[in-house]
Protein backbone atom coordinates (compact mmCIF):
# COMPACT_ATOMS: atom_id res chain seq x y z
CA UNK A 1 -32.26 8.28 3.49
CA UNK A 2 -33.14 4.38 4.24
CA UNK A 3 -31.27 1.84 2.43
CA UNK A 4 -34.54 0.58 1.23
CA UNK A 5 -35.18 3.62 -0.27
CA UNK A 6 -32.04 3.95 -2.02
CA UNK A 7 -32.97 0.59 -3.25
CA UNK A 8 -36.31 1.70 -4.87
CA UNK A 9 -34.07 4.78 -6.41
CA UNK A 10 -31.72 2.47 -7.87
CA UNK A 11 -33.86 0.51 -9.76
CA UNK A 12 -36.07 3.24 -10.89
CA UNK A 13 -32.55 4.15 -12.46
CA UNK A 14 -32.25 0.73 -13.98
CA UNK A 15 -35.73 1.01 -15.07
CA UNK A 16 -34.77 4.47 -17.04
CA UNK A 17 -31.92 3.45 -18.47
CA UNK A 18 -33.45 0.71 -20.33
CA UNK A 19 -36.56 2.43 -21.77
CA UNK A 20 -33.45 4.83 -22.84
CA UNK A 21 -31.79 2.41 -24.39
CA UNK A 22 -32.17 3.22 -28.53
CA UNK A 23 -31.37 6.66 -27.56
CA UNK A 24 -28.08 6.26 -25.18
CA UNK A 25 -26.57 3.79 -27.37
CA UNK A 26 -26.62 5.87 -30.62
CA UNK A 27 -25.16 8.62 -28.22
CA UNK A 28 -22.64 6.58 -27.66
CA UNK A 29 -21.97 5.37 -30.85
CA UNK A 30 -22.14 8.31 -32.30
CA UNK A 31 -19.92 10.41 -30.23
CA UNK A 32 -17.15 7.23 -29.10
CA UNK A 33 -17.25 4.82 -32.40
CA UNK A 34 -18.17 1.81 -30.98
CA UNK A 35 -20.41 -0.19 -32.95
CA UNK A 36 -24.00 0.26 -31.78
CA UNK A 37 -24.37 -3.43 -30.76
CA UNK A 38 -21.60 -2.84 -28.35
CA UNK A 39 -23.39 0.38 -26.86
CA UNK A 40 -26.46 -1.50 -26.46
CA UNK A 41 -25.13 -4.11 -24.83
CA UNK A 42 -22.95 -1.24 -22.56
CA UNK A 43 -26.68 -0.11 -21.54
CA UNK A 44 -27.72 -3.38 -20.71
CA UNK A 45 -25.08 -3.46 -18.16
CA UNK A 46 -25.55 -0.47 -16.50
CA UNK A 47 -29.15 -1.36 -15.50
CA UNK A 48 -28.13 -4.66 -14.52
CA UNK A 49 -25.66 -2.58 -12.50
CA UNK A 50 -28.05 -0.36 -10.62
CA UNK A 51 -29.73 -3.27 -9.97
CA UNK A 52 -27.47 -5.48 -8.38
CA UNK A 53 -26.47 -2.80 -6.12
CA UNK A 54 -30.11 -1.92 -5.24
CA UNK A 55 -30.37 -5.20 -4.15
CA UNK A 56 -27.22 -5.27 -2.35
CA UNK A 57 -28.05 -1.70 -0.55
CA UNK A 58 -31.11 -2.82 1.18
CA UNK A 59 -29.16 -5.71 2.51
CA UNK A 60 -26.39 -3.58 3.47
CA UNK A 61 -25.37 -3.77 7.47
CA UNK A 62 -22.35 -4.26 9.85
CA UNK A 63 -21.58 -6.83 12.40
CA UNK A 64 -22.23 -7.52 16.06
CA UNK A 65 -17.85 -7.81 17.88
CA UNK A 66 -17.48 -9.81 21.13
CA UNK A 67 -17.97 -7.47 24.15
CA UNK A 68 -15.07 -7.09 26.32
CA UNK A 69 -17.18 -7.18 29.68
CA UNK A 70 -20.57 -7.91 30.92
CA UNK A 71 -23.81 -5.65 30.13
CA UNK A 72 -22.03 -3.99 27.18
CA UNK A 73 -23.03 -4.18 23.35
CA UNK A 74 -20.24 -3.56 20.55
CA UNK A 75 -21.44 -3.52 16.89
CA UNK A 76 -20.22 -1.60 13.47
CA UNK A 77 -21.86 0.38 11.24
CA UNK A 78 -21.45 0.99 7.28
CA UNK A 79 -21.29 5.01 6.74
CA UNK A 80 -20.78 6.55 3.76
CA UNK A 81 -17.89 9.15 2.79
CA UNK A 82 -19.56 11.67 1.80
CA UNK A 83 -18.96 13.85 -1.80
CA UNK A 84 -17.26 11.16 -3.99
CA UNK A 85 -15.67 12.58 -7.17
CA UNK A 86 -15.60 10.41 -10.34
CA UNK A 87 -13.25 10.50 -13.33
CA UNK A 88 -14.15 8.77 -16.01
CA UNK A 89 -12.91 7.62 -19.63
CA UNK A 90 -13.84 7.33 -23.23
CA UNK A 91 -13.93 3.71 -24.00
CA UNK A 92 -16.81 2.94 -21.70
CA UNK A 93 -18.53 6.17 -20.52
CA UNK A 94 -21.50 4.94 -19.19
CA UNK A 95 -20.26 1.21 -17.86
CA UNK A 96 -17.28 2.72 -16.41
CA UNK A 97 -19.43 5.54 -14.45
CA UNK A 98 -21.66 3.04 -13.14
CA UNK A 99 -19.11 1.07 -12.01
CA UNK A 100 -18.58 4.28 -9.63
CA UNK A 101 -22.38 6.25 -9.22
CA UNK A 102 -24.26 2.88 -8.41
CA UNK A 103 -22.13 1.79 -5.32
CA UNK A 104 -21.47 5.20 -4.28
CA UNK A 105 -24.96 6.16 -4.19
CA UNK A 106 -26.33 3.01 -2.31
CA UNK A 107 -23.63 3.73 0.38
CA UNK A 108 -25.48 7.31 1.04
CA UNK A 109 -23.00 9.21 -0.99
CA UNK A 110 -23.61 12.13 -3.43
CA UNK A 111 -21.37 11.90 -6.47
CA UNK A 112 -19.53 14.63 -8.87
CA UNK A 113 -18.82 13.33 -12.49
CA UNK A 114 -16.43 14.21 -14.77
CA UNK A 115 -17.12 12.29 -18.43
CA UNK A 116 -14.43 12.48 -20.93
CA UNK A 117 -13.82 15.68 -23.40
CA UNK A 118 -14.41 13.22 -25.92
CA UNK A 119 -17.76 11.44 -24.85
CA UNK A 120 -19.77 13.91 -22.65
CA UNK A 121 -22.99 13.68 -24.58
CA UNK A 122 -24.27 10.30 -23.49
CA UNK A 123 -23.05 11.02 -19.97
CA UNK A 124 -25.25 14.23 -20.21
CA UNK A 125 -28.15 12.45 -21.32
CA UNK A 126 -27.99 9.64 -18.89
CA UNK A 127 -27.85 12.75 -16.05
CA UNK A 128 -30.96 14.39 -17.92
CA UNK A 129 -33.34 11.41 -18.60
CA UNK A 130 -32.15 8.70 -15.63
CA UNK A 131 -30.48 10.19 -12.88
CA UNK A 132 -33.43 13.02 -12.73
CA UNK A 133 -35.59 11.61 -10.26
CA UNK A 134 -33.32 11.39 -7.81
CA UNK A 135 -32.66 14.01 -5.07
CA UNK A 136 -31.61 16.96 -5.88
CA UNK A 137 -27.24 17.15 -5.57
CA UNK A 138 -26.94 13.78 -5.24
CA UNK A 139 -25.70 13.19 -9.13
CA UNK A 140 -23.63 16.05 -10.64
CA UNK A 141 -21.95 16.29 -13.83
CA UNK A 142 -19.18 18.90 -14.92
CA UNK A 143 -17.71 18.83 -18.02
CA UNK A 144 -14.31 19.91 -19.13
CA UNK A 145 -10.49 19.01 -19.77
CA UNK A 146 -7.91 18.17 -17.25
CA UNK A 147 -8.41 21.53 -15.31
CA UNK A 148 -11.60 20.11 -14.20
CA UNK A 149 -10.68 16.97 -13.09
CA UNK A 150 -8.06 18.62 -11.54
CA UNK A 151 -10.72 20.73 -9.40
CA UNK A 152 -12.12 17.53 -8.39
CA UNK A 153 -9.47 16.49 -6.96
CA UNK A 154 -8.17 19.19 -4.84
CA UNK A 155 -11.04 20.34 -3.72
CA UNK A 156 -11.37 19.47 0.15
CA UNK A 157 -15.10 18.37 0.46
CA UNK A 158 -14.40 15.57 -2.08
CA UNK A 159 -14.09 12.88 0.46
CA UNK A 160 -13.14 10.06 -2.50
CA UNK A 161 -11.43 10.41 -5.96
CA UNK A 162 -12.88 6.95 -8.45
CA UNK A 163 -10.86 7.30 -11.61
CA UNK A 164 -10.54 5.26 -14.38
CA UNK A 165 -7.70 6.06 -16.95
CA UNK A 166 -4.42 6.16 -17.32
CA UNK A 167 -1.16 4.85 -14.62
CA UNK A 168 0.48 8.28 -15.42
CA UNK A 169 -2.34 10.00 -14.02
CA UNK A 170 -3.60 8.02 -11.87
CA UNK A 171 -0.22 8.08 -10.05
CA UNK A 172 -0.54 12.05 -10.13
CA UNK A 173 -4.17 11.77 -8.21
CA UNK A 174 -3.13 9.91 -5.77
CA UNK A 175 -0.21 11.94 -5.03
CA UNK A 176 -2.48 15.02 -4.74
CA UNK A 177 -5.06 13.29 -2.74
CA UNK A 178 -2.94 12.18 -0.12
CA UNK A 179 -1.45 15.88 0.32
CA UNK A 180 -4.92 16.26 2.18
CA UNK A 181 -5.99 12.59 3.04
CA UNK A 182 -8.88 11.91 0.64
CA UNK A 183 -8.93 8.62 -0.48
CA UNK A 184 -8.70 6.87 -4.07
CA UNK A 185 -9.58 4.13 -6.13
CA UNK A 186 -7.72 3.65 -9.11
CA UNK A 187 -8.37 1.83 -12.19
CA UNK A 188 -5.56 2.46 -13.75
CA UNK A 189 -3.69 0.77 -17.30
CA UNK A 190 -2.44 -2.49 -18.26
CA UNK A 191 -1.05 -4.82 -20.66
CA UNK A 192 -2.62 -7.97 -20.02
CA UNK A 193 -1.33 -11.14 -21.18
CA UNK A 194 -3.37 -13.84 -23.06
CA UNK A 195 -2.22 -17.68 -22.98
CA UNK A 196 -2.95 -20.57 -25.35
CA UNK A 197 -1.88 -23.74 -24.22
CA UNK A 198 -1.09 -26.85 -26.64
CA UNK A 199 -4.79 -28.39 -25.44
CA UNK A 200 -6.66 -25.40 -26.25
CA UNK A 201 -9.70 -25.62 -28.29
CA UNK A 202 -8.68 -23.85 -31.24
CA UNK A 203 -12.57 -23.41 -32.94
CA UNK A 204 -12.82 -21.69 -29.77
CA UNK A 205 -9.91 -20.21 -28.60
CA UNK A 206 -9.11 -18.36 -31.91
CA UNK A 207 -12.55 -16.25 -31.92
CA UNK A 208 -11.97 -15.79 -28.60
CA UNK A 209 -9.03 -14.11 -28.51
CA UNK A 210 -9.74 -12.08 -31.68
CA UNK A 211 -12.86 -10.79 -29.94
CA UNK A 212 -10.71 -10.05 -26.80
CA UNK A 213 -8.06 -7.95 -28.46
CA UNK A 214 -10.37 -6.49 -30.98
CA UNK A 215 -13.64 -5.65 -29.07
CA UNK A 216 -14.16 -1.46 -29.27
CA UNK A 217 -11.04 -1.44 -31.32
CA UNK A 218 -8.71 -2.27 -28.89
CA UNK A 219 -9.86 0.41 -26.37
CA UNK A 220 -10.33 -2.03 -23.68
CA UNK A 221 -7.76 -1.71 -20.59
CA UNK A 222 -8.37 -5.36 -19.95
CA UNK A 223 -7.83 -7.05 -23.86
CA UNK A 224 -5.80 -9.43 -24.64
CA UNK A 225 -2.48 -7.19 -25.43
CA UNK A 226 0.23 -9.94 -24.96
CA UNK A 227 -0.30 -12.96 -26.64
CA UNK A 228 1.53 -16.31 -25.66
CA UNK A 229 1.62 -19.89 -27.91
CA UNK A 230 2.71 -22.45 -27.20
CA UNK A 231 5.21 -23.87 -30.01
CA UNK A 232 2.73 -26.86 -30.60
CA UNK A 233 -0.15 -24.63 -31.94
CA UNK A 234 1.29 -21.70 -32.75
CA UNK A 235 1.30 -22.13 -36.33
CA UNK A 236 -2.12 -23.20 -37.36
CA UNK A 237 -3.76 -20.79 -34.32
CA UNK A 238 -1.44 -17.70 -36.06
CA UNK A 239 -2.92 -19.28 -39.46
CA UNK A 240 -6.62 -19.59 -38.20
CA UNK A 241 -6.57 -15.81 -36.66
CA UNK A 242 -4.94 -14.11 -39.52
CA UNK A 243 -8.61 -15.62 -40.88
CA UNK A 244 -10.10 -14.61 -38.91
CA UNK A 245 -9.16 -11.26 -38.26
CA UNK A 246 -9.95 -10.95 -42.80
CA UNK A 247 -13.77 -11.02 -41.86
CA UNK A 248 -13.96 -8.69 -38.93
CA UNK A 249 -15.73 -5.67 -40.98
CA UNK A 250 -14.96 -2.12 -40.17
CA UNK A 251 -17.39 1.01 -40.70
CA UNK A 252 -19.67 3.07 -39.16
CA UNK A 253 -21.00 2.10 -35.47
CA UNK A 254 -24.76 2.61 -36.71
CA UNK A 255 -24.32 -0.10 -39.41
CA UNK A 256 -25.57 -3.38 -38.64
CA UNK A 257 -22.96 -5.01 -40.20
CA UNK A 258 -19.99 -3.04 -38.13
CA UNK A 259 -17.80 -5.54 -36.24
CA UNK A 260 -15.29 -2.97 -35.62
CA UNK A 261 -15.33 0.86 -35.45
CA UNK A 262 -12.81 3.73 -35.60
CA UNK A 263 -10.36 5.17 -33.14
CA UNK A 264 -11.64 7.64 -30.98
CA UNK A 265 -9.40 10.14 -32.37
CA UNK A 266 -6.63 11.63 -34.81
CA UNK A 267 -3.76 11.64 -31.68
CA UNK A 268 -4.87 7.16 -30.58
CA UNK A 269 -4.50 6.90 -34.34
CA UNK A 270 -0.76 8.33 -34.44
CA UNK A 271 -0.06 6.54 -31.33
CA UNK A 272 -1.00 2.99 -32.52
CA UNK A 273 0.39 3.81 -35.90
CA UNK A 274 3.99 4.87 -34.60
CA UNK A 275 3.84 1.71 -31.81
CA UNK A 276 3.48 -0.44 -34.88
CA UNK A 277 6.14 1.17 -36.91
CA UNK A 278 8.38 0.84 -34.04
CA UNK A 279 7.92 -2.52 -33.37
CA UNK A 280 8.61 -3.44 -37.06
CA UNK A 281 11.40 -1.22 -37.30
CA UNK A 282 12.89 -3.39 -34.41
CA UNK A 283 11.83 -6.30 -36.10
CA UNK A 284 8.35 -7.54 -36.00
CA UNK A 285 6.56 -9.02 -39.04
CA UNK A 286 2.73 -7.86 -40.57
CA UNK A 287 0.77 -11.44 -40.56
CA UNK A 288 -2.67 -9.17 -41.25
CA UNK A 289 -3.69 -5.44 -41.30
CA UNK A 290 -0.94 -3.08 -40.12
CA UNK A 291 -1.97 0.08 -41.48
CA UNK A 292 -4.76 3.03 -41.97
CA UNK A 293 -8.04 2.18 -43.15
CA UNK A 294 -9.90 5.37 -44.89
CA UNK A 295 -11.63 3.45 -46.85
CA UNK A 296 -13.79 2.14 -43.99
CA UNK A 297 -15.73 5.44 -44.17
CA UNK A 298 -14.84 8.86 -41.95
CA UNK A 299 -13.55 8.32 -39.16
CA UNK A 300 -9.61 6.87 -37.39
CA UNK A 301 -9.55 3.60 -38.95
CA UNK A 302 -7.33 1.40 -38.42
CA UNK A 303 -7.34 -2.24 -39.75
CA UNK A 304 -7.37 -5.13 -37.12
CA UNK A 305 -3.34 -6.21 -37.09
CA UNK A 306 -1.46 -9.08 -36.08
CA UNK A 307 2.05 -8.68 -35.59
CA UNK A 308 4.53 -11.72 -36.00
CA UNK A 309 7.88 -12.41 -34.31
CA UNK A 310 7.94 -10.12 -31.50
CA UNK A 311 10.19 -10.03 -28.47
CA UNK A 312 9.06 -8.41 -24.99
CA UNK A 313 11.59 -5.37 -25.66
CA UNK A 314 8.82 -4.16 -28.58
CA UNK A 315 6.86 -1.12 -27.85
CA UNK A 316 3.65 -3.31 -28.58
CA UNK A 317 4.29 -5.28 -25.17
CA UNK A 318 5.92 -2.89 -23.11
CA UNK A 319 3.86 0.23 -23.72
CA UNK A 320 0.13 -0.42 -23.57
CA UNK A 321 -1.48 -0.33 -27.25
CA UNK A 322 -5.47 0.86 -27.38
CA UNK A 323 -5.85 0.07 -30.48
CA UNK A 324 -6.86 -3.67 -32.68
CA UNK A 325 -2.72 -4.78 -32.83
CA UNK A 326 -2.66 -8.64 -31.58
CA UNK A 327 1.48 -9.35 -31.03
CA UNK A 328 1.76 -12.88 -30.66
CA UNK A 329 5.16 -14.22 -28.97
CA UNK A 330 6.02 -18.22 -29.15
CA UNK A 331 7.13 -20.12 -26.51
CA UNK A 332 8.11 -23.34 -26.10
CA UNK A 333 5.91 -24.89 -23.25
CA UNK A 334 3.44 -24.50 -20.71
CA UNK A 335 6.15 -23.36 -18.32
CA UNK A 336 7.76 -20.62 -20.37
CA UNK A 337 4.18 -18.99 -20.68
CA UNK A 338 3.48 -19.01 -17.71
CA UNK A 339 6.61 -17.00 -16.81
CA UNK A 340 6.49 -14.79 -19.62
CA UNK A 341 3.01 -13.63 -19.06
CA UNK A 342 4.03 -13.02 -14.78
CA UNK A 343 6.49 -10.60 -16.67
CA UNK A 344 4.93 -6.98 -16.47
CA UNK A 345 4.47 -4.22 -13.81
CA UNK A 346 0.56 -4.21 -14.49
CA UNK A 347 -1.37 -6.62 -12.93
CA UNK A 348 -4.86 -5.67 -14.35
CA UNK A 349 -6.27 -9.07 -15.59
CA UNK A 350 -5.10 -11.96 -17.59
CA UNK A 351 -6.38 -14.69 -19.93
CA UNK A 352 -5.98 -18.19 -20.10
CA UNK A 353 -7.21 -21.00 -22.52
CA UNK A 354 -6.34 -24.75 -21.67
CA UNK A 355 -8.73 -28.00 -20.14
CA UNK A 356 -5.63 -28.56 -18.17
CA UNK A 357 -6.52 -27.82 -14.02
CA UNK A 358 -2.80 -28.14 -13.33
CA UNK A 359 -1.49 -25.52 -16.01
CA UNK A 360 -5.00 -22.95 -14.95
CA UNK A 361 -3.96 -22.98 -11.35
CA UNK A 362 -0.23 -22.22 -11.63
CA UNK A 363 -0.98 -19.79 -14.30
CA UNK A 364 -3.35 -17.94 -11.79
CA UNK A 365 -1.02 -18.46 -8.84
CA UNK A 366 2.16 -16.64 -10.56
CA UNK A 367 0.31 -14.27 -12.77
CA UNK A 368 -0.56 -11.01 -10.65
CA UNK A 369 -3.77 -10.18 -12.10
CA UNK A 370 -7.08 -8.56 -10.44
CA UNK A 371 -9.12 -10.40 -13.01
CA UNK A 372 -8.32 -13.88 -13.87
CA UNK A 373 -10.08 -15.56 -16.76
CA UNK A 374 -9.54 -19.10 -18.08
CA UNK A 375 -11.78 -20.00 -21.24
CA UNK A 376 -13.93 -17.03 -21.48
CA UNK A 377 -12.20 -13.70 -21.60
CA UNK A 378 -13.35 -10.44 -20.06
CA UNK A 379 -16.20 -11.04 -18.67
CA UNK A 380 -17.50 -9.26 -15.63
CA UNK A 381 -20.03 -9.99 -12.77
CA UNK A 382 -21.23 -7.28 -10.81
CA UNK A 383 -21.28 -9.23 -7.79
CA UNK A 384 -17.54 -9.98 -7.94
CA UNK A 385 -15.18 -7.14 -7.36
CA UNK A 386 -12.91 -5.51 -10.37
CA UNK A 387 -9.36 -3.97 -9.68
CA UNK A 388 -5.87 -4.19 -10.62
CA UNK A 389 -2.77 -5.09 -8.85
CA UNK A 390 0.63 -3.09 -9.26
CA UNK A 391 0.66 -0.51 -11.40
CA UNK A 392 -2.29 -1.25 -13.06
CA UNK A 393 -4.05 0.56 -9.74
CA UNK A 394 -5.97 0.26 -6.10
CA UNK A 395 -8.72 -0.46 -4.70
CA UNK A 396 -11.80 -2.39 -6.21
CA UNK A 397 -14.92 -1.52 -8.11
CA UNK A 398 -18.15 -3.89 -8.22
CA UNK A 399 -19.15 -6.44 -5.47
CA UNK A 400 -19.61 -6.06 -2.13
CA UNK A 401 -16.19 -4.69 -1.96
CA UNK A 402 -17.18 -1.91 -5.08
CA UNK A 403 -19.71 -0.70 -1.80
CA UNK A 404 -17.28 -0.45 1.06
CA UNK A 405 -14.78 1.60 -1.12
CA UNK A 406 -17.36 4.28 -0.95
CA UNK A 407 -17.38 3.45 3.33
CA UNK A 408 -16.93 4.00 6.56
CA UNK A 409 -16.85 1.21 8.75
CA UNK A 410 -18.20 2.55 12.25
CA UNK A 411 -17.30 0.71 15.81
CA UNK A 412 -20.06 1.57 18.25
CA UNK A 413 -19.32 0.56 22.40
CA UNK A 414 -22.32 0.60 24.18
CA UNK A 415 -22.44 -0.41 27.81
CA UNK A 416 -26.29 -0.24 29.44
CA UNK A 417 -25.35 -0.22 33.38
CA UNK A 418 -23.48 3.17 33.40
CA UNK A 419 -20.62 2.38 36.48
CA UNK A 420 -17.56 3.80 38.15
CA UNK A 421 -14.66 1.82 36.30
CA UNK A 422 -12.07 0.64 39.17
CA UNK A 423 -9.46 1.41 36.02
CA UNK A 424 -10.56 5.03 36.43
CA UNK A 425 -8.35 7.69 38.14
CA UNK A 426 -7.18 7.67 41.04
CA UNK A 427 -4.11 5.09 40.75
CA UNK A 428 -3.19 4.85 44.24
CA UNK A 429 -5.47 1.82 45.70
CA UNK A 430 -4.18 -0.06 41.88
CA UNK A 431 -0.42 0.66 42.84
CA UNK A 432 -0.85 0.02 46.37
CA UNK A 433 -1.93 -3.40 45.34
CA UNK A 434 0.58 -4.79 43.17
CA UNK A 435 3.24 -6.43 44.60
CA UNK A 436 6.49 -5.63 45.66
């Protein structure tokens, strides 16, 4: 199929997905937690998604290489992979998947989808009502536990494996995909550190963090999960989020006055809950929240927490935490942050806040991060690419980058006088002539 046609497919997806909109986001809300304004906004996305790589499809083309003699043409050529296989969480079902179907498909591919156990029914629905029009087996969904995914991945026609999720598994499909070759791109965890240096806004910097450890409840691989002050503010910014984090309102996802919504499930609940104990256990201090919340309604509440006094031995910075638990470490300076946060075997993105160019730039030279945000945390452009480094994965989604992982780069030598080469058999008139 043209590119340009893939183009018009593309945005007749973006076009669905919006008039879908009410519907898909109460999906989601209803099936994953997340308060509907999230989902809606998670919708948003998508389109703007398809559309960006619509756009970037049509333009899509190689390069013309140097010939190496006269009368001869060498170019490349983009082709795609073929049956790409896509894994796909909870937190983000729909984001994350587009993320994968929308550069996949503009490359020429056909796609199998795997949605989490948890959050099929939005994934379903987005199949159904805005992946319908297009050709028939180029968007496939199957649903399922690990056994499926695990089907995806050994099966030899799958060409590509994109998962999101976590390093433990992640580590366990790429093992089995190189067995036969296929290739991966991993978007695997992290525990991403968040610094506030002594010149930091605080009427913006405290919001800002809240609403980057706290967004979806914590079930963001990217939040803020390591917190760094600097001595000189750490009191009143502790003061000021503790505050803060009093009027962030839990309850149901369809209320318009949810900030904050449940756990997507009994087992993340136990997990967050035992991480905490844990970490107080070993010392850590409650400033806000720290426990259940059943009175928020049904559902795994658990109250937005800020933990006090921690060390980097504590479970809350060396084990990833999805759920709403802001640990906060002090430090003394600028340069002790910056080293503490470079401290982790993830390398999945990192926050900053400071007006201060020489602090922002060694902060992003030392910290190994895909994503590097100073003032305004998390936020993604389509048009730049999105990936961690170490073990928070490989490869890159979004951008032009997000295409060619689903690629083929082609060389093509074409010379237009057809000759004898005098570098062809035989070798005797070559030897006779060299000397000695």
């Amino acid at each position: 199929m043209p590119a340009v046609e893939r183009a018009r497919l593309l945005h007749d997806v973006a076009i669905a997905l919006r008039a879908d909109r009410a519907r898909l986001s109460e999906l989601l809300t209803r099936e994953g937690g997340k308060p509907r304004i999230e989902n809606l906004d998670e919708v948003e996305w998508c389109a703007a998604c398809f559309d960006y790589y619509a756009e970037i499809a049509r333009n899509s083309h190689g390069s013309s290489v140097p010939p190496v003699a006269e009368h001869q043409i060498n170019f490349t050529i983009k082709e795609p992979l073929g049956v790409v296989g896509c894994i796909v969480p909870f937190n983000y079902p729909l984001l994350l998947l587009t993320w994968k179907i929308a550069p996949a498909i503009a490359a020429g591919n056909t796609v199998v989808i795997k949605p989490s156990e948890l959050t099929p029914l939005a994934t379903l629905r987005m199949l159904e009502q805005c992946l319908s029009h297009l050709p028939g087996g180029v968007a496939n969904v199957v649903t399922g536990g690990a056994a499926v995914g695990e089907a995806i991945v050994d099966h030899p026609q799958v060409a590509c494996i994109a998962f999101t999720g976590s390093t433990a598994v992640g580590t366990r499909i790429a093992t089995k995909a190189a067995a036969r070759l296929a290739r991966v791109n991993l978007e695997l965890g992290g525990i991403d550190p968040c610094v506030v240096f002594e010149d930091a806004n605080l009427d913006v910097a405290v919001p800002g963090v809240a609403w980057a450890r706290f967004l979806n409840a914590g079930q963001v691989c990217t939040s803020a999960k390591r917190i760094y002050l600097v001595e000189k503010i750490a009191a009143p910014f502790t003061e000021r989020l503790v505050e803060h984090v009093k009027t962030i309102r839990l309850g149901h996802g369809m209320h318009p006055d949810t900030d904050m919504g449940p756990l997507v499930s009994a087992r993340a609940l136990q997990r967050v809950e035992d991480q905490v104990g844990r970490a107080v256990a070993q010392g850590a201090r409650v400033a806000a929240g720290g426990r259940r919340q059943p009175d928020a309604g049904a559902g795994h509440f658990y109250a937005p927490t800020v933990l006090t006094g921690v060390v980097p031995q504590h479970p809350v910075v060396c084990e990833e935490v999805f759920g709403p638990i802001a640990s906060i470490q002090v430090v003394k300076d600028a340069e002790e942050a910056i080293a503490m946060a470079a401290r982790s075997e993830y390398g999945l993105g990192a926050n900053i806040y400071t007006s201060n160019l020489t602090w922002a730039m060694q902060a992003m030279t030392e910290i190994k991060a895909g994503t590097f945000w100073i003032n305004d945390p998390l936020t993604d452009n389509d048009a730049a690419p999105f990936g961690g480094m170490r073990k928070s994965g490989m490869g890159r989604e979004l951008g032009e980058e997000g295409l060619d992982a689903f690629r083929e780069t082609k060389h093509v030598h074409l010379d237009f006088v057809p000759e004898k080469k005098p570098y062809w058999f035989p070798y005797r008139q070559r030897a006779a002539e060299i000397p000695g």
